[in-house]
N, C-alpha and C. Protein backbone atom coordinates (compact mmCIF):
# COMPACT_ATOMS: atom_id res chain seq x y z
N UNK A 1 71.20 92.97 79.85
CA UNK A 1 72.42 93.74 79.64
C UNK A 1 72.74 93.80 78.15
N UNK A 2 73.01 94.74 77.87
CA UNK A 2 73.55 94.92 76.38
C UNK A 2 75.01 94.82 76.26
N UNK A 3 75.35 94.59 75.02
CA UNK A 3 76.37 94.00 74.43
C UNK A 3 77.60 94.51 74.46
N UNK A 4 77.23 96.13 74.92
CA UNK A 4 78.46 96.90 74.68
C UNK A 4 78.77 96.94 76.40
N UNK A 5 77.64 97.31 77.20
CA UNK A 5 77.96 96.91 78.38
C UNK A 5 78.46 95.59 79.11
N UNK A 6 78.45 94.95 78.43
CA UNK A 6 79.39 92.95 78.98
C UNK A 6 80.62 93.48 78.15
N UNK A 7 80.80 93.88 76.78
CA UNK A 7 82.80 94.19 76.20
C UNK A 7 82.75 95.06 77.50
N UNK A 8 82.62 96.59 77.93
CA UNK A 8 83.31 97.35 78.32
C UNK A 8 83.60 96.19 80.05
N UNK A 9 82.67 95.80 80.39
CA UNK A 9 83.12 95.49 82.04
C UNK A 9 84.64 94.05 81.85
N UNK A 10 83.88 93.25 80.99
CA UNK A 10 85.42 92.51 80.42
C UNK A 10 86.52 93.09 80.75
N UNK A 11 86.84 94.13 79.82
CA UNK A 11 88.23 94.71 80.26
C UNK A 11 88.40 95.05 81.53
N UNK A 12 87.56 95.47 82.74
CA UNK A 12 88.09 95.92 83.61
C UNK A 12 89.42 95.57 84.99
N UNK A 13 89.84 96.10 84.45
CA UNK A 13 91.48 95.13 85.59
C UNK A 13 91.78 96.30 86.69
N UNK A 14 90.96 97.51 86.87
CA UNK A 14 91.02 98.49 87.94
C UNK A 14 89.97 99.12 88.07
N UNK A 15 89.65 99.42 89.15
CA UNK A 15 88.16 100.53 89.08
C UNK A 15 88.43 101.27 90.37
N UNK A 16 88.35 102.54 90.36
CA UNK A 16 88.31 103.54 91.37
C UNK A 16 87.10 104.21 91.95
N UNK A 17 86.94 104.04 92.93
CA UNK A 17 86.05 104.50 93.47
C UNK A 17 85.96 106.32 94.17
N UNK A 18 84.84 107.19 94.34
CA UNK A 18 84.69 108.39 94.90
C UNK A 18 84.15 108.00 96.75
N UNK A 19 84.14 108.28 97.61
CA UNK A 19 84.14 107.73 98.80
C UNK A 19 82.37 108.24 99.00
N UNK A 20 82.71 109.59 99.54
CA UNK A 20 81.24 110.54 99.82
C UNK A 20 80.46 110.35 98.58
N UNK A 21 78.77 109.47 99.09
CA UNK A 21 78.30 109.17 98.08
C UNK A 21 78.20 108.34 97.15
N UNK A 22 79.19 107.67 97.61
CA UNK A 22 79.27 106.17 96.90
C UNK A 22 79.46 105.00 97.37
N UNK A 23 80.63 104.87 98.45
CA UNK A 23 81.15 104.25 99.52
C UNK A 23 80.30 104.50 100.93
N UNK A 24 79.88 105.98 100.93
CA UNK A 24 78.99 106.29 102.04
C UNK A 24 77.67 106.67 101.08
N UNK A 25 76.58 107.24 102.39
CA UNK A 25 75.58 107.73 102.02
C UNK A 25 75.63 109.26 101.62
N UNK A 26 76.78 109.89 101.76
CA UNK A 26 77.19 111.27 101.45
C UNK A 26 77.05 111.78 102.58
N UNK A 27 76.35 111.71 103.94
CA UNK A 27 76.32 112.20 105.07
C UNK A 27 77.56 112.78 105.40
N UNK A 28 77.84 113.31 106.27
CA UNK A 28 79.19 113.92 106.84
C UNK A 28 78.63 114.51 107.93
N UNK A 29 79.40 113.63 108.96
CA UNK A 29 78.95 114.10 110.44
C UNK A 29 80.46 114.56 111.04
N UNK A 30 80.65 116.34 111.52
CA UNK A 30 81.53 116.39 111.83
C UNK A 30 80.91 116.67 113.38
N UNK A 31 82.25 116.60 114.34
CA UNK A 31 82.22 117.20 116.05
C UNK A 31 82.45 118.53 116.08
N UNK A 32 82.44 118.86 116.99
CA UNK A 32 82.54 120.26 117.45
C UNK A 32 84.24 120.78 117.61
N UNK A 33 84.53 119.47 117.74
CA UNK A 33 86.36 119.46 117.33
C UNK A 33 86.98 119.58 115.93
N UNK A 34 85.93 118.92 115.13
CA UNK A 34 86.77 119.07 113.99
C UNK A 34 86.41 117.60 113.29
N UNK A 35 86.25 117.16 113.98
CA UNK A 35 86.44 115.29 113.64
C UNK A 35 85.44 115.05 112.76
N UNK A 36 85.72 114.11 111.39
CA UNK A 36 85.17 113.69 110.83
C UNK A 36 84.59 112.25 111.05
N UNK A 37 83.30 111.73 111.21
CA UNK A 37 82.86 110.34 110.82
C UNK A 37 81.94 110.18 109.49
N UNK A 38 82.39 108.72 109.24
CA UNK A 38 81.58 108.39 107.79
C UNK A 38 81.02 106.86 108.36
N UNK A 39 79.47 106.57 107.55
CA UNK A 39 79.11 105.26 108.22
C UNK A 39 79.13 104.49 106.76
N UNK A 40 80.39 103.15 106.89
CA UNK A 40 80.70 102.50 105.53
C UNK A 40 79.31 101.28 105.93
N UNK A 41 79.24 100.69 104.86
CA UNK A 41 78.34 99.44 104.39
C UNK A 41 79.28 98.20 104.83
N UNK A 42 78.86 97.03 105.31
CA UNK A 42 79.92 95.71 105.81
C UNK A 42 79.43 95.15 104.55
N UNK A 43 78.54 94.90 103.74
CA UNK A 43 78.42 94.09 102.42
C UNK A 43 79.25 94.86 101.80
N UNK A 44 78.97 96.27 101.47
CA UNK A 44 80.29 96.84 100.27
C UNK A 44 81.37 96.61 101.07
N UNK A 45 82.05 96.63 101.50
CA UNK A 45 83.37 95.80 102.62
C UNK A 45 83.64 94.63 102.02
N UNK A 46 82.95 93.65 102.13
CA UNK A 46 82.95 92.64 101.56
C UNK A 46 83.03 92.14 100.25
N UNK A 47 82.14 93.16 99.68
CA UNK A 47 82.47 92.82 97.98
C UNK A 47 83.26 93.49 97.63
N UNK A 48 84.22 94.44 97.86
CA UNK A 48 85.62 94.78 97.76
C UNK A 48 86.66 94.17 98.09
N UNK A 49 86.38 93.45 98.93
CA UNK A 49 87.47 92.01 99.43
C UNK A 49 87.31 91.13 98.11
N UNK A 50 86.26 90.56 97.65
CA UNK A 50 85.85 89.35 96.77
C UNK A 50 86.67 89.81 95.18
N UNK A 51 86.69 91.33 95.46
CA UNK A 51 86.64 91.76 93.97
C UNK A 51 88.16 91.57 93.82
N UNK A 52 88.88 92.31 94.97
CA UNK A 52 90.54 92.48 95.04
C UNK A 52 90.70 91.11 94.24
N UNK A 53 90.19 90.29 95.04
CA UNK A 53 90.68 88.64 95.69
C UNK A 53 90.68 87.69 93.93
N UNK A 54 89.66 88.77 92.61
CA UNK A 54 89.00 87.91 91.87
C UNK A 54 90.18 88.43 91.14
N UNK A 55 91.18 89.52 90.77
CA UNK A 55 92.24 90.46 90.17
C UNK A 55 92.23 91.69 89.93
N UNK A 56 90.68 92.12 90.19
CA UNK A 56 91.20 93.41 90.08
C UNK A 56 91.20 94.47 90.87
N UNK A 57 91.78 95.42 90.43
CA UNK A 57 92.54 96.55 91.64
C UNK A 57 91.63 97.02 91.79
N UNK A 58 91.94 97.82 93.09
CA UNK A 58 90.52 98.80 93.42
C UNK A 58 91.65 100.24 93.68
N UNK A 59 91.01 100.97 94.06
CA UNK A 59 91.46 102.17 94.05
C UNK A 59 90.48 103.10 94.68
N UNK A 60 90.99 104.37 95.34
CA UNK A 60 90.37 105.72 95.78
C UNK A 60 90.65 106.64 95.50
N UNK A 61 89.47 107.37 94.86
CA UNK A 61 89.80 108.64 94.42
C UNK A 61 89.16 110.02 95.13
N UNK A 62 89.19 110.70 95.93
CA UNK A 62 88.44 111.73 96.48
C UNK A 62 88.29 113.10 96.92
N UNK A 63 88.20 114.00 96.69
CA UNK A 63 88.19 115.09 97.03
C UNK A 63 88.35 115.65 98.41
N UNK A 64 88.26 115.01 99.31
CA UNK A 64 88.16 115.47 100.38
C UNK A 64 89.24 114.45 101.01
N UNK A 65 89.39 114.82 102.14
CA UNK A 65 90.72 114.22 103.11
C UNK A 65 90.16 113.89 104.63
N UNK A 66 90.24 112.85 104.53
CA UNK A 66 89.65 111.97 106.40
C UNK A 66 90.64 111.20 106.60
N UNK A 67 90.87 111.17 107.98
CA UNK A 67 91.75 109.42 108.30
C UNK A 67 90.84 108.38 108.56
N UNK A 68 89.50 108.64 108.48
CA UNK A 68 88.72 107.60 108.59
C UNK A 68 88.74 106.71 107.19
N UNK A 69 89.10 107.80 105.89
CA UNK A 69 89.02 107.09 104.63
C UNK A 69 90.23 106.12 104.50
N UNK A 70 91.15 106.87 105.47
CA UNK A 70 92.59 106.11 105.30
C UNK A 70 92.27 104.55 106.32
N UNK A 71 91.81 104.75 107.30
CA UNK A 71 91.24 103.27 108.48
C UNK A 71 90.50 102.47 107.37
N UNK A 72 89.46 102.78 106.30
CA UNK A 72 88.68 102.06 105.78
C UNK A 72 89.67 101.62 104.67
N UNK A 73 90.69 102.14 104.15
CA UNK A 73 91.11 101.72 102.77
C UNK A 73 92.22 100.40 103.50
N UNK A 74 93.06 100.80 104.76
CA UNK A 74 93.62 99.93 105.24
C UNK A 74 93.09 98.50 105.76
N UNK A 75 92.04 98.62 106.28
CA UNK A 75 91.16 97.38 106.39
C UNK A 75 90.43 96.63 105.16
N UNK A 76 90.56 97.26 104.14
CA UNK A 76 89.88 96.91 102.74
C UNK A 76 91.34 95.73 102.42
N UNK A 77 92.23 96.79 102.60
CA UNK A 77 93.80 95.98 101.59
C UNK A 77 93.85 96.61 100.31
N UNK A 78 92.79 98.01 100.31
CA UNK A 78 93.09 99.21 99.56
C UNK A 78 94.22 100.13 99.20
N UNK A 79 95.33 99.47 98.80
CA UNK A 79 96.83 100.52 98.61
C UNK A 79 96.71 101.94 97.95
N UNK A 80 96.05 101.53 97.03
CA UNK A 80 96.03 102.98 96.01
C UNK A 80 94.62 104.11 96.68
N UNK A 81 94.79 104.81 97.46
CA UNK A 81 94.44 105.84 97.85
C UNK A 81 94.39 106.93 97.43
N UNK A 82 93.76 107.52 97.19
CA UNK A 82 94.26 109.18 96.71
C UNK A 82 93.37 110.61 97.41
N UNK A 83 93.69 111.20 98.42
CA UNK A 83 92.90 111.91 98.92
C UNK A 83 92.81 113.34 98.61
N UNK A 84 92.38 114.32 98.61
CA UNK A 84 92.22 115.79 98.35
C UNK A 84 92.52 116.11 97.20
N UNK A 85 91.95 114.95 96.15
CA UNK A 85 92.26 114.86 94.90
C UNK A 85 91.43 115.87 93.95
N UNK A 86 91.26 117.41 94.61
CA UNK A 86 90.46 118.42 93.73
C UNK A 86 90.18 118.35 91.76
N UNK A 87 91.70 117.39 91.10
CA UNK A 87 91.25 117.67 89.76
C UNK A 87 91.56 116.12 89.93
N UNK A 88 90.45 115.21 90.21
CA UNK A 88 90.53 113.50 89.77
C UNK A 88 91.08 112.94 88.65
N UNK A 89 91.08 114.34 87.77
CA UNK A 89 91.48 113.54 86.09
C UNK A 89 92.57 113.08 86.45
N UNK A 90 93.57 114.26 86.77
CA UNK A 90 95.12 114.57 86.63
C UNK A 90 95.32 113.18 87.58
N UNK A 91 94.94 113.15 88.97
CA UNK A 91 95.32 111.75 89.48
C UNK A 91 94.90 110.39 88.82
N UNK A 92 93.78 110.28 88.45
CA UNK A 92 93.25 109.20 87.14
C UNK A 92 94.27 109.02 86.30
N UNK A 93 94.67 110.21 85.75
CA UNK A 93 95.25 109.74 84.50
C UNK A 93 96.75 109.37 84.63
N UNK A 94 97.41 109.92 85.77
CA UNK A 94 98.44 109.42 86.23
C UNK A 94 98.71 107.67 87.30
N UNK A 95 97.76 107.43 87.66
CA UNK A 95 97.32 106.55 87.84
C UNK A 95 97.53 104.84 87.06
N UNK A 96 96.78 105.34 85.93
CA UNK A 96 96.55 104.64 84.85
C UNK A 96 98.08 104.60 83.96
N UNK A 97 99.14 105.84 84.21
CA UNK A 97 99.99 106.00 83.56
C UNK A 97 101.18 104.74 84.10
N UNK A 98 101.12 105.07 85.83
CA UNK A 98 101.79 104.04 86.64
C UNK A 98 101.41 102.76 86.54
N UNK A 99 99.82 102.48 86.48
CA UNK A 99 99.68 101.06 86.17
C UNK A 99 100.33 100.44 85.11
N UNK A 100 100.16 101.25 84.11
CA UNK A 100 100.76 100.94 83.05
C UNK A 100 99.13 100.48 81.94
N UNK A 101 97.80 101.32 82.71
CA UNK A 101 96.82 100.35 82.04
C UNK A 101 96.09 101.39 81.03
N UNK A 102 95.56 101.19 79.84
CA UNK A 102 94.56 101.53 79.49
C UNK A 102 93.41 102.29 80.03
N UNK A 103 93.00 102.81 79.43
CA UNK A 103 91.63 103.35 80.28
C UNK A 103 90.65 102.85 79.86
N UNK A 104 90.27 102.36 79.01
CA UNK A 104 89.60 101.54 78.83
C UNK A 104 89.61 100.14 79.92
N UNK A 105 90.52 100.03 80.30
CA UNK A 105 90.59 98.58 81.36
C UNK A 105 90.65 99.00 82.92
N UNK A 106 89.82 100.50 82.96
CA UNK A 106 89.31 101.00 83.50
C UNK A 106 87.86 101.51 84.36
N UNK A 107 87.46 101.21 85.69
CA UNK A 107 85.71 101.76 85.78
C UNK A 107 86.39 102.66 86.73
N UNK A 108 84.97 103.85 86.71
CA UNK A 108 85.27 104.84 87.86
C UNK A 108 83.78 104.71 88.48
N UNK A 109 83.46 104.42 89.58
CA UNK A 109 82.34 105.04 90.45
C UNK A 109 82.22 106.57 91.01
N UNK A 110 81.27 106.82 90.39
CA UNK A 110 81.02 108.08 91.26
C UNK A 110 79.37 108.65 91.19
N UNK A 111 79.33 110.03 91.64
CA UNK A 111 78.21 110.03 92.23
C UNK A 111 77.62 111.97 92.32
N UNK A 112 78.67 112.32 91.50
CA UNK A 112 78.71 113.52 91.69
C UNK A 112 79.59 114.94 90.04
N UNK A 113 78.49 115.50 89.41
CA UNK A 113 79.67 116.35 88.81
C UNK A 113 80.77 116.05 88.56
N UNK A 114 81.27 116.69 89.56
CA UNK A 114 83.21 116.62 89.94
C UNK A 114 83.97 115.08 89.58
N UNK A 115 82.62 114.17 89.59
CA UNK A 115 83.22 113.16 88.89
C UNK A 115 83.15 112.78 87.64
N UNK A 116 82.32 113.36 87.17
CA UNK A 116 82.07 113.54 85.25
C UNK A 116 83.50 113.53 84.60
N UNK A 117 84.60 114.39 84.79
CA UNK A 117 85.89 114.13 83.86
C UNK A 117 86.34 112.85 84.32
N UNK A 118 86.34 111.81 85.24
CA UNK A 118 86.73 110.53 85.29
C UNK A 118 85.74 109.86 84.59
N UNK A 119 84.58 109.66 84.59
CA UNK A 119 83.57 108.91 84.34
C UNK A 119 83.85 108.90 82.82
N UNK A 120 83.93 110.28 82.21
CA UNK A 120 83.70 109.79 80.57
C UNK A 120 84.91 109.53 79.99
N UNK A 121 85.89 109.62 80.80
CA UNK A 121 87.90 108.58 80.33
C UNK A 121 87.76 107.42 80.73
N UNK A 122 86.90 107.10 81.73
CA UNK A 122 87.36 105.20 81.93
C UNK A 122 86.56 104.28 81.05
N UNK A 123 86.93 103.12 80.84
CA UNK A 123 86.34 102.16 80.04
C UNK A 123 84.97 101.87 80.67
N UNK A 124 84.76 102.09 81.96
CA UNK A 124 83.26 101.90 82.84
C UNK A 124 82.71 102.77 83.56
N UNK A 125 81.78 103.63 83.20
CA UNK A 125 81.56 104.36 84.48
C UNK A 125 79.98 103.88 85.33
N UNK A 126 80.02 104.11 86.23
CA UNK A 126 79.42 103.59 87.35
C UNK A 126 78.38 104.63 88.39
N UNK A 127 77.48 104.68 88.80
CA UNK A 127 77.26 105.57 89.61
C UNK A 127 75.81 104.92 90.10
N UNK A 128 74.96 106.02 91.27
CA UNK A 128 74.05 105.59 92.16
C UNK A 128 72.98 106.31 91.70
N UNK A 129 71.60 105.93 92.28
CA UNK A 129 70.59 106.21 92.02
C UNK A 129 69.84 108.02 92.30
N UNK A 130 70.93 107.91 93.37
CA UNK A 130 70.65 109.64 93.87
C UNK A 130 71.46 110.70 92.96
N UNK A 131 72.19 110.20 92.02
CA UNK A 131 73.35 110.79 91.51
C UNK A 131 72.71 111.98 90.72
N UNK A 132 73.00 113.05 90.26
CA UNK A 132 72.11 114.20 89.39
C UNK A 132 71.79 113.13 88.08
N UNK A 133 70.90 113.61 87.39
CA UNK A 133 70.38 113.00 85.80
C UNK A 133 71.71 113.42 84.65
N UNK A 134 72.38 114.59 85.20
CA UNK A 134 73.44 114.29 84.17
C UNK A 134 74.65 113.19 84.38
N UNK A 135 74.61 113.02 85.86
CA UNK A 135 75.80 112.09 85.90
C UNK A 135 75.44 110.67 85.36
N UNK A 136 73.64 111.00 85.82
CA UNK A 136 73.18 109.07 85.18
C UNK A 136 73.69 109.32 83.52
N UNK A 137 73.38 110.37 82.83
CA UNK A 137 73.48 110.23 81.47
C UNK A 137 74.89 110.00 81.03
N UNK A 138 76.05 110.00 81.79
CA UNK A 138 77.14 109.93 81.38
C UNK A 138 77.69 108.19 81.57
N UNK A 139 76.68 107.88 82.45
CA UNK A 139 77.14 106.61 83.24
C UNK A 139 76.64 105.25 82.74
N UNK A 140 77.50 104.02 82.47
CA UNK A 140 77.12 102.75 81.88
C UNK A 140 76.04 101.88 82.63
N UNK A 141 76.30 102.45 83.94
CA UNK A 141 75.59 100.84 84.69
C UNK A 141 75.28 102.40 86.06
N UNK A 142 73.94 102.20 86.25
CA UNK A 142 73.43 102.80 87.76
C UNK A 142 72.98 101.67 88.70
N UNK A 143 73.52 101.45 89.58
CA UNK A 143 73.28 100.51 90.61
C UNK A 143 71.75 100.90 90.96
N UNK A 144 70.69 99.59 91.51
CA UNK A 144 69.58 99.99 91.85
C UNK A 144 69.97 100.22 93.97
N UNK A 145 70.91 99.64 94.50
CA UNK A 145 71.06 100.15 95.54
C UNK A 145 71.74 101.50 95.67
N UNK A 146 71.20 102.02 96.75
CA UNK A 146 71.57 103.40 97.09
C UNK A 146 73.15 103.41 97.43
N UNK A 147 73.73 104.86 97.31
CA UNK A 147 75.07 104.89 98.32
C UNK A 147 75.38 104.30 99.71
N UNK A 148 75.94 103.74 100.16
CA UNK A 148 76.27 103.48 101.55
C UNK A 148 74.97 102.19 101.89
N UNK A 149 74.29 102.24 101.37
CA UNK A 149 73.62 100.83 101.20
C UNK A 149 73.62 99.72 100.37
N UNK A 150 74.83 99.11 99.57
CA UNK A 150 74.75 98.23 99.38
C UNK A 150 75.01 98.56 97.50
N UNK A 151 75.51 99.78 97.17
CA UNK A 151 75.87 99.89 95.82
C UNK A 151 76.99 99.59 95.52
N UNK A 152 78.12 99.36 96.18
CA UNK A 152 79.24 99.41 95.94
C UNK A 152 79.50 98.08 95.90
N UNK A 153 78.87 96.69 96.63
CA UNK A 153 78.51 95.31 96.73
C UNK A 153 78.05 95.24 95.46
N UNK A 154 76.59 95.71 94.81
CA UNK A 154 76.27 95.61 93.81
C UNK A 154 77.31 95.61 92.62
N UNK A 155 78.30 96.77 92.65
CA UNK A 155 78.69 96.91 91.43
C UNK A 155 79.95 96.01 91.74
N UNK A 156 80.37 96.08 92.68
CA UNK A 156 81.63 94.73 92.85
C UNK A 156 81.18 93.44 92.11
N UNK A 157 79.91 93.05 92.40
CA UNK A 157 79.22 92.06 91.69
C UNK A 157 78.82 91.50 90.45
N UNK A 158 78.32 92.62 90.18
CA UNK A 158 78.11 92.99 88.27
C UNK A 158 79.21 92.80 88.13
N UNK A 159 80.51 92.84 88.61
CA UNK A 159 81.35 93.39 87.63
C UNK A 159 82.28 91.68 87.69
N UNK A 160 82.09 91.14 88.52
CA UNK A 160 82.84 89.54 89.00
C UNK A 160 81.79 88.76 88.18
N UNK A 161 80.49 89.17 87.81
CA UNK A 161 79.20 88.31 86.91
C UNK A 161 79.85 88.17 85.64
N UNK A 162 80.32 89.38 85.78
CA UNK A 162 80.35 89.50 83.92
C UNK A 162 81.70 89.04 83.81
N UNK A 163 82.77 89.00 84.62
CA UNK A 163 84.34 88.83 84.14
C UNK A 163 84.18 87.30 84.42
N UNK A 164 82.65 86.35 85.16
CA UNK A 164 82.88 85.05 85.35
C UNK A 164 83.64 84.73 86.64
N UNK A 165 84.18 85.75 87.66
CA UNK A 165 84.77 85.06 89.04
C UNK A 165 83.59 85.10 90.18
N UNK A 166 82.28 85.39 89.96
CA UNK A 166 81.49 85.64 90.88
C UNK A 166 81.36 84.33 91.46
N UNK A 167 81.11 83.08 91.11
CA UNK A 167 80.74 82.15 91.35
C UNK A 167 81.71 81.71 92.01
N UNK A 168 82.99 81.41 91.77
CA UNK A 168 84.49 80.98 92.37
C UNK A 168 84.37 81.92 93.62
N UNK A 169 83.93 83.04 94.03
CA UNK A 169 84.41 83.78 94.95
C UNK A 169 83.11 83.63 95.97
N UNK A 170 81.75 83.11 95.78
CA UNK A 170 80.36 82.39 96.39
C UNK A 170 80.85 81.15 96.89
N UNK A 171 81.14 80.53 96.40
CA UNK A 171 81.42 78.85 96.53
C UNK A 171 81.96 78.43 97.87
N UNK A 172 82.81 79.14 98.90
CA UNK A 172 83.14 78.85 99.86
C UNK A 172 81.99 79.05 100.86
N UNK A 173 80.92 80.06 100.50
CA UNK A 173 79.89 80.19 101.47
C UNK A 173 78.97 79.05 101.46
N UNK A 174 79.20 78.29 100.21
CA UNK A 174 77.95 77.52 100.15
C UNK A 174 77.88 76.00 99.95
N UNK A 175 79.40 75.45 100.70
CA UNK A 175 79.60 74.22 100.90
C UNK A 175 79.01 73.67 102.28
């Protein structure tokens, strides 16, 4: 890891995530009714619990609108939600305005274009292996796990390594 990548994850005291594609595999399976399902990861589940639990916030940011995103953010202990968020900045940056935080003490995950104006305002940006080559070029850290398999664990991880709570938040598994 390089040097500038351990300062920028330091600061991070919030990170928002994009759902489709990052949280999931981007799949979207609708019914013939209308109904949306998404299939989440139980490790990224988990390392979103560890991360809350270590201080810092998590957050959702997304373009699109499910109540399945709303079931998953409620079972997370995910408050800050934001759905059919077509211009992410404007909610980002208001966001950050209410926290009261920096953007710099900021990561955004994402996985897509439409997430490029968050990615190059936060102090971290984040994204997956399937992501286009311009989003990798914009992005600090590319997880080597895929979407919906185990990237969102990953980067929960990196990011508790480097702030030093990873180990405090292991330790109960391994008494």
């Amino acid at each position: 890891m390089d040097a500038d990548l351990i300062a920028r994850t330091k600061k991070i005291k919030l990170i928002a995530f994009d759902v489709d594609g990052v949280m999931t595999d981007g799949s979207l399976f609708l019914a013939d009714d209308g109904q949306e399902y998404k299939r989440f990861n139980s490790l990224d589940g988990h390392g979103l619990k560890m991360l809350k639990s270590s201080g810092v916030e998590l957050a959702i940011i997304t373009g699109r609108q499910s109540r399945v995103v709303e079931h998953r953010a409620k079972n997370l202990g995910i408050e800050i939600v934001h759905q059919g968020a077509h211009d992410k900045l404007v909610v980002y940056e208001a966001l950050c305005r209410e926290l009261k935080l920096a953007y710099e003490a900021t990561a955004y995950m994402g996985d897509d274009v439409v997430d490029l104006p968050v990615m190059r305002r936060a102090g971290l940006a984040i994204t997956v292996p399937a992501a286009p080559d311009l989003v990798k070029a914009h992005s600090h850290y590319t997880t080597a796990r895929e979407a919906g398999y185990g990237a969102v664990r990953e980067a929960c991880e990196f990011l508790m390594r480097v702030q030093g709570t990873l180990a405090a938040a292991l330790a109960p598994y391994l008494k």
